[in-house]
Protein backbone atom coordinates (compact mmCIF):
# COMPACT_ATOMS: atom_id res chain seq x y z
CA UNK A 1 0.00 0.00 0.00
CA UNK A 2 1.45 3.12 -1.18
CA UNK A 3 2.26 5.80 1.48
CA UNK A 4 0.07 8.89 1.92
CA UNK A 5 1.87 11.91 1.88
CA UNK A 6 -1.19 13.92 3.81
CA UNK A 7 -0.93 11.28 6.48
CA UNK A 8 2.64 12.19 6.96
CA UNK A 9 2.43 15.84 6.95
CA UNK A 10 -0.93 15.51 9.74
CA UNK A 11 0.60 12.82 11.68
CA UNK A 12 0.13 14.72 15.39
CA UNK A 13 2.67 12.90 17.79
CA UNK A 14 2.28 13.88 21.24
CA UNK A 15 4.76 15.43 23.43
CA UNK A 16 6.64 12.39 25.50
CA UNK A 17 8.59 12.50 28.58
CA UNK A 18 11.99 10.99 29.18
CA UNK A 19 14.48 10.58 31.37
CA UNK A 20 18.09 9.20 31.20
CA UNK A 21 21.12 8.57 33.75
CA UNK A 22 24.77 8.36 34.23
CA UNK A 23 24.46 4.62 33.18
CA UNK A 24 22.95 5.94 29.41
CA UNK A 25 25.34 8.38 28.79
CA UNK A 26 28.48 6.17 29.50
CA UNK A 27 26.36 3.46 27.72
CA UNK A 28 26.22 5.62 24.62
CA UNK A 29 29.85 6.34 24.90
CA UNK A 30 30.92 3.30 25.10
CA UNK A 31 28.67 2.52 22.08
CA UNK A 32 30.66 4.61 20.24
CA UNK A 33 34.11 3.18 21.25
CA UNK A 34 35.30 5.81 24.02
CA UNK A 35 36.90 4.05 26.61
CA UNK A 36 38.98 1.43 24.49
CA UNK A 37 41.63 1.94 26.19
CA UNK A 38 40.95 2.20 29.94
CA UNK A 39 44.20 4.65 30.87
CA UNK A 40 43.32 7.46 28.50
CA UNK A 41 42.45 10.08 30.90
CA UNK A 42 40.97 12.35 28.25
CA UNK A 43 38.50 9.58 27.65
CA UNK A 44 37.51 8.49 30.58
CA UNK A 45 35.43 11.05 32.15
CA UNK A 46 32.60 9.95 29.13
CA UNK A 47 32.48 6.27 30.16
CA UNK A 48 33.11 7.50 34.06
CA UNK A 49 30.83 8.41 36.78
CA UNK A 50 33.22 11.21 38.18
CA UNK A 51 33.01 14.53 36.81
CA UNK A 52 30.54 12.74 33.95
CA UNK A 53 30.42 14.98 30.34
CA UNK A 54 27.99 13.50 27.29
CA UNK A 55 29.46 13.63 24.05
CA UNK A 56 26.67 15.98 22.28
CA UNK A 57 25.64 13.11 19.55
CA UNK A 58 24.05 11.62 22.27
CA UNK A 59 21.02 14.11 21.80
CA UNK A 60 20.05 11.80 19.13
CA UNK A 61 19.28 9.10 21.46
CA UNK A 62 18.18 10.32 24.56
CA UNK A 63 14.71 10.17 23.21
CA UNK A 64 14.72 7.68 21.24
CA UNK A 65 11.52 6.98 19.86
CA UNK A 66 11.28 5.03 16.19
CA UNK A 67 7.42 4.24 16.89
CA UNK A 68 6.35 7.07 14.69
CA UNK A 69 6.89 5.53 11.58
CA UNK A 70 4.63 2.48 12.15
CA UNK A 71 1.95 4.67 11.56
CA UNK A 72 3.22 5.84 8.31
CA UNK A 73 3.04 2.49 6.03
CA UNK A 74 6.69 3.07 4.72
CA UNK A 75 8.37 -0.61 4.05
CA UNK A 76 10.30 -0.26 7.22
CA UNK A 77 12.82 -3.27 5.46
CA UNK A 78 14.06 -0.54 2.79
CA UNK A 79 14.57 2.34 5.27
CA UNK A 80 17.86 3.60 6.08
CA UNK A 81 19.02 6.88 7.28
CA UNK A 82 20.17 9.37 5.02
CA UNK A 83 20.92 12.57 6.60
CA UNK A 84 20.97 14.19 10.48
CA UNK A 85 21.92 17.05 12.11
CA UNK A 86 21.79 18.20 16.19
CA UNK A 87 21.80 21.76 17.05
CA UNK A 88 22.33 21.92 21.28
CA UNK A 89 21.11 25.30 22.29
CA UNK A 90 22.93 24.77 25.12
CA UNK A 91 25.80 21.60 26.47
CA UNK A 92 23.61 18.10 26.97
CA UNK A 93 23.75 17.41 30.35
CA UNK A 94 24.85 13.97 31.46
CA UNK A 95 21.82 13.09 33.10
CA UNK A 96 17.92 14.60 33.41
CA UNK A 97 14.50 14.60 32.42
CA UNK A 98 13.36 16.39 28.86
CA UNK A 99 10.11 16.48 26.84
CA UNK A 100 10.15 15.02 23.16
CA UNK A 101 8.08 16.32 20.51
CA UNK A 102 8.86 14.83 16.75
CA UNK A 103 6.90 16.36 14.41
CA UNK A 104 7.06 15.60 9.94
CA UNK A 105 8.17 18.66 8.57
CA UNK A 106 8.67 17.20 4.84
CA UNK A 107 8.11 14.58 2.71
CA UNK A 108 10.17 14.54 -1.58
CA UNK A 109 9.01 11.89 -3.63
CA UNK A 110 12.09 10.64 -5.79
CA UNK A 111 9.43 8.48 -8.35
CA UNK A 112 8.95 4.73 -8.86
CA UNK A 113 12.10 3.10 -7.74
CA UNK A 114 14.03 5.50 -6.71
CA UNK A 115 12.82 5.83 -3.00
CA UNK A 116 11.22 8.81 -0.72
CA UNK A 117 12.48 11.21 1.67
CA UNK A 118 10.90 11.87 5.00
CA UNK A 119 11.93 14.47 7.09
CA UNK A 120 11.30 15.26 10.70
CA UNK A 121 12.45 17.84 13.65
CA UNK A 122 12.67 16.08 17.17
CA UNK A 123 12.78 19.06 19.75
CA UNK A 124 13.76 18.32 23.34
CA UNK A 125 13.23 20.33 26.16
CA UNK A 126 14.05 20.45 29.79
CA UNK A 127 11.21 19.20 31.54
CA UNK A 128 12.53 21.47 35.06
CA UNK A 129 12.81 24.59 33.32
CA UNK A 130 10.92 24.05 29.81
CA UNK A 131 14.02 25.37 28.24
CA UNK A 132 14.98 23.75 24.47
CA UNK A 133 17.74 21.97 24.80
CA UNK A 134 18.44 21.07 21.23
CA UNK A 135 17.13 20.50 18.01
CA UNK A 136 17.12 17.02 15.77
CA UNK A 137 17.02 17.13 12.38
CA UNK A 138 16.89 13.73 10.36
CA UNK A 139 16.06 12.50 6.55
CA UNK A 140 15.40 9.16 6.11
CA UNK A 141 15.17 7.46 2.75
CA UNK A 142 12.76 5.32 2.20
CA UNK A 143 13.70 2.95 -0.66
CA UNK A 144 11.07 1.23 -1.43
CA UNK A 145 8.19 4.25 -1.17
CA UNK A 146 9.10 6.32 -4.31
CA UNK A 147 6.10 7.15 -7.12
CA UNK A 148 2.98 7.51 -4.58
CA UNK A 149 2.43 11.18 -5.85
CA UNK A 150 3.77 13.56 -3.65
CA UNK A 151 6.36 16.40 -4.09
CA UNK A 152 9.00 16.06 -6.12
CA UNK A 153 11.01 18.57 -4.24
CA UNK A 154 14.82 17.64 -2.61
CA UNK A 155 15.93 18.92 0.79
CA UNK A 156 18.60 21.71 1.36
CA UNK A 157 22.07 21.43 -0.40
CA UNK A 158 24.34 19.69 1.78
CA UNK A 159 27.48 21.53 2.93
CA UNK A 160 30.40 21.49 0.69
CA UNK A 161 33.39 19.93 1.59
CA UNK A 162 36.60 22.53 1.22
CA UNK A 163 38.53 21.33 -2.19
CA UNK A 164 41.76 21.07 -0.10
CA UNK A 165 43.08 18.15 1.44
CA UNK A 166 42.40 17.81 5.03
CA UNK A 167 44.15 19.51 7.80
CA UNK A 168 43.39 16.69 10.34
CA UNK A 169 42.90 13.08 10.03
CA UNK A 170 41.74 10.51 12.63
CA UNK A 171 41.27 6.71 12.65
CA UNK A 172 38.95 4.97 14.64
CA UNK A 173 38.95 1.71 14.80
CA UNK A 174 35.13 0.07 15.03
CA UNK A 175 34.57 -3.29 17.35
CA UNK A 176 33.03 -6.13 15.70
CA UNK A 177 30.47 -6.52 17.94
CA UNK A 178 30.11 -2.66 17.62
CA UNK A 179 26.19 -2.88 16.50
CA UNK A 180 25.65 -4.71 19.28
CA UNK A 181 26.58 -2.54 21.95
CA UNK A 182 25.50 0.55 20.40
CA UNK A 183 21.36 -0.50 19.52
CA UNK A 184 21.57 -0.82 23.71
CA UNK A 185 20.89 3.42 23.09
CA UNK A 186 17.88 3.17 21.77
CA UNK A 187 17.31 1.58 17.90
CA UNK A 188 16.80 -1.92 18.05
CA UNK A 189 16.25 -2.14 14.40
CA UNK A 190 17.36 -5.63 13.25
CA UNK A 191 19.06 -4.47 10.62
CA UNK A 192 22.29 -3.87 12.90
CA UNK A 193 22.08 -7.37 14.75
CA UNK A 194 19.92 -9.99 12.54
CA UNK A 195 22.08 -11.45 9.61
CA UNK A 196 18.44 -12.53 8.03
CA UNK A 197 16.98 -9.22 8.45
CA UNK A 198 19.66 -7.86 7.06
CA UNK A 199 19.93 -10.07 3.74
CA UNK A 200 16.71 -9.36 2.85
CA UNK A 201 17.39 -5.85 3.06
CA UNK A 202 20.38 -6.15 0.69
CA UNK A 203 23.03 -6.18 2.78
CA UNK A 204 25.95 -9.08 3.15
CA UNK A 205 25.53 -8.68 6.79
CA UNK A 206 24.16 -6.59 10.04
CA UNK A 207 25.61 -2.58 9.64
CA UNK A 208 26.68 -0.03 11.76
CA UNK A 209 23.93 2.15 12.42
CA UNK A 210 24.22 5.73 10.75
CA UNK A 211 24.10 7.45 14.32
CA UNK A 212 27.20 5.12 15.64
CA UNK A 213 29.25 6.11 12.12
CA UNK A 214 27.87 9.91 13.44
CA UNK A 215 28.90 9.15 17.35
CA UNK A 216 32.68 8.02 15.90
CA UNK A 217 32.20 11.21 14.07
CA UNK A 218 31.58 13.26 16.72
CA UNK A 219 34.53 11.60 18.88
CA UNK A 220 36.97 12.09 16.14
CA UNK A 221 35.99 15.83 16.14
CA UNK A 222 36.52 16.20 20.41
CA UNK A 223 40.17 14.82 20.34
CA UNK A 224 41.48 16.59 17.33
CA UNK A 225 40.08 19.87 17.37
CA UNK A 226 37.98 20.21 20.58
CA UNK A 227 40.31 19.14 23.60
CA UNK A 228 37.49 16.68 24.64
CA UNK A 229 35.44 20.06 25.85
CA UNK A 230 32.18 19.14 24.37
CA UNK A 231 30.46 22.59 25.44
CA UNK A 232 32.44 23.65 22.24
CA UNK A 233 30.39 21.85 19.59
CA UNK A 234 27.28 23.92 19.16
CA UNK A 235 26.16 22.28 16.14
CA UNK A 236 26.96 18.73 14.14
CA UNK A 237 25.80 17.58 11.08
CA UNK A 238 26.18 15.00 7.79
CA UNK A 239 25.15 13.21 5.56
CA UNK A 240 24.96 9.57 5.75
CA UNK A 241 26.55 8.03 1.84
CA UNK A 242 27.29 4.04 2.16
CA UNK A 243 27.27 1.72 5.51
CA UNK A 244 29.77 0.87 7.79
CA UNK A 245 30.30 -3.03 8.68
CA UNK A 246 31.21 -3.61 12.53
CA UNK A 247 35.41 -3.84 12.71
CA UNK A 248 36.09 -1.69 10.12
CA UNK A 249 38.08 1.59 10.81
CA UNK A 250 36.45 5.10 10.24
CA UNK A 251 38.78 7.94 8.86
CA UNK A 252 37.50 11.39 9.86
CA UNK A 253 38.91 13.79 7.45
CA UNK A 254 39.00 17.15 9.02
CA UNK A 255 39.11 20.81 7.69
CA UNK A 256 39.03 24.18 9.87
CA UNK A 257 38.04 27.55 8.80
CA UNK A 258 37.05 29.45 11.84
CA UNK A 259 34.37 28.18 14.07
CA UNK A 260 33.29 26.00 11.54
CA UNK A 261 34.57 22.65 10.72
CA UNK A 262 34.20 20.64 7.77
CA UNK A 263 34.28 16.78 8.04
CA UNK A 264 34.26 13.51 5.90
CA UNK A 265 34.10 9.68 7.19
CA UNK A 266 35.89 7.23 4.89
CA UNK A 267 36.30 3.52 5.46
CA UNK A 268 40.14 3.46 4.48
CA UNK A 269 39.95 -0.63 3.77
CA UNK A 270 37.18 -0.09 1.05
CA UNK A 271 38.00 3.44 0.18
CA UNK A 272 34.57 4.05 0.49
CA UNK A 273 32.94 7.55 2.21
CA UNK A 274 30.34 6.65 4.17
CA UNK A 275 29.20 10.36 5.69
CA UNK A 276 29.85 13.35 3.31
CA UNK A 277 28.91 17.07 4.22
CA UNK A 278 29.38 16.72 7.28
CA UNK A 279 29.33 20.58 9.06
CA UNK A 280 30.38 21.11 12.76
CA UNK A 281 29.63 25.17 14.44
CA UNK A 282 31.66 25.42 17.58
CA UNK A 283 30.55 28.00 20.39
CA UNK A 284 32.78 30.96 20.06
């Protein structure tokens, strides 16, 4: 059954409460390999209870709530995530209590075979003081919804990568087992964990999920550029371009103009790039 493109644009989610702990936010950093190695003191205070930071990518997870698109009829086997961006209007805390409110804010229909695009805004706020604490802004492509009639329309142009070659470079090695750990944040889709689920979604094995490839990411961007201060990062964003199998190593590419800071993940053993775009606005 096709999807309805007025049915996304009037689905009315209510506002949801949540509430997370020390034990999530070292959960989520571990999930996104901090901690590897147990003596790196700049490391440690993200997967350790004293003087506790969250890495700011954790916003995406902290409510996680995938429910929404069961209502929507999309073919849930041919969805993947193809873009997302966090804007913190002010430093996650490591632990508290927020309200959730996703909403659809667009739908592009690519045409028969060639897949939809759904976007949404998750805003969180703190449920103490009602103040936003950030913004979430995803796309997720929906391959197997294109050609039900609506918009033809594309989302913003991505952020251009500086034509010069990087000034920073870090490797990250992934766990094979990485998947694993990291769905314990939240998405439990068994696309990252069920080696059936996954061939029939056209994939040799389980993947990475997007927001783990986005966590490394983030991590890659607090040691080289940030000190580990993650009150610097203000804004992070990319583009999500090919998957990551668990073990592999991601290459952050890294360029710096000011406050803002370019970024490309590459999987060095298939020269592949698997986020592209990818924009980072540090506090000033």
């Amino acid at each position: 059954m096709p999807i309805s493109y007025e049915k996304l644009m009037g689905l009315d989610l209510p506002e949801r409460e949540f509430s997370y702990t020390e034990r999530e936010t070292m959960l989520y950093a571990l999930g996104i390999g901090m901690g590897g190695d147990p003596m790196d003191r700049q490391e440690l205070p993200f997967v350790y209870e004293k003087d506790l930071k969250a890495v700011p990518t954790q916003a995406t997870v902290i409510a996680w709530d995938d429910s929404w698109a069961l209502k929507t009829g999309l073919n849930l086997v041919m969805v993947v995530h193809g873009e997302q961006s966090v804007h913190l209007h002010r430093p996650l805390p490591p632990r508290g209590s927020i309200l959730a409110k996703l909403r659809v804010s667009d739908v592009f229909d690519k045409g028969e075979g060639r897949g939809a695009l759904v976007l949404t805004e998750h805003t969180l706020r703190d449920k103490a003081s009602g103040e936003l604490l950030c913004t979430n802004r995803s796309t997720v492509f929906a391959r197997g919804d294109g050609g039900f009639g609506g918009p033809k329309g594309s989302p913003p142009e991505p952020h251009a990568i500086p034509v010069r070659a990087p000034d920073l470079v870090c490797d990250l090695a992934t766990r094979p087992d990485q998947a694993l750990l990291y769905r314990l944040s939240g998405d439990r889709n068994p696309l990252h964990s069920d080696p059936d689920f996954a061939a029939a979604a056209g994939f040799p094995r389980p993947i990475l999920h997007g927001l783990c490839t986005y966590g490394h990411a983030c991590r890659a961007i607090l040691r080289t550029v940030c000190d580990y201060r993650p009150e610097r990062i203000r804004e992070i964003g990319g583009r999500f371009s090919a998957p990551v199998f668990p073990g592999e190593t991601i290459r952050t590419e890294i360029w710096q103009d000011g406050a803002t800071i370019s970024f490309r993940c590459r999987i060095p053993e298939r020269d592949l790039v698997v986020i592209n775009n990818g924009r980072v606005l540090l506090a000033a």
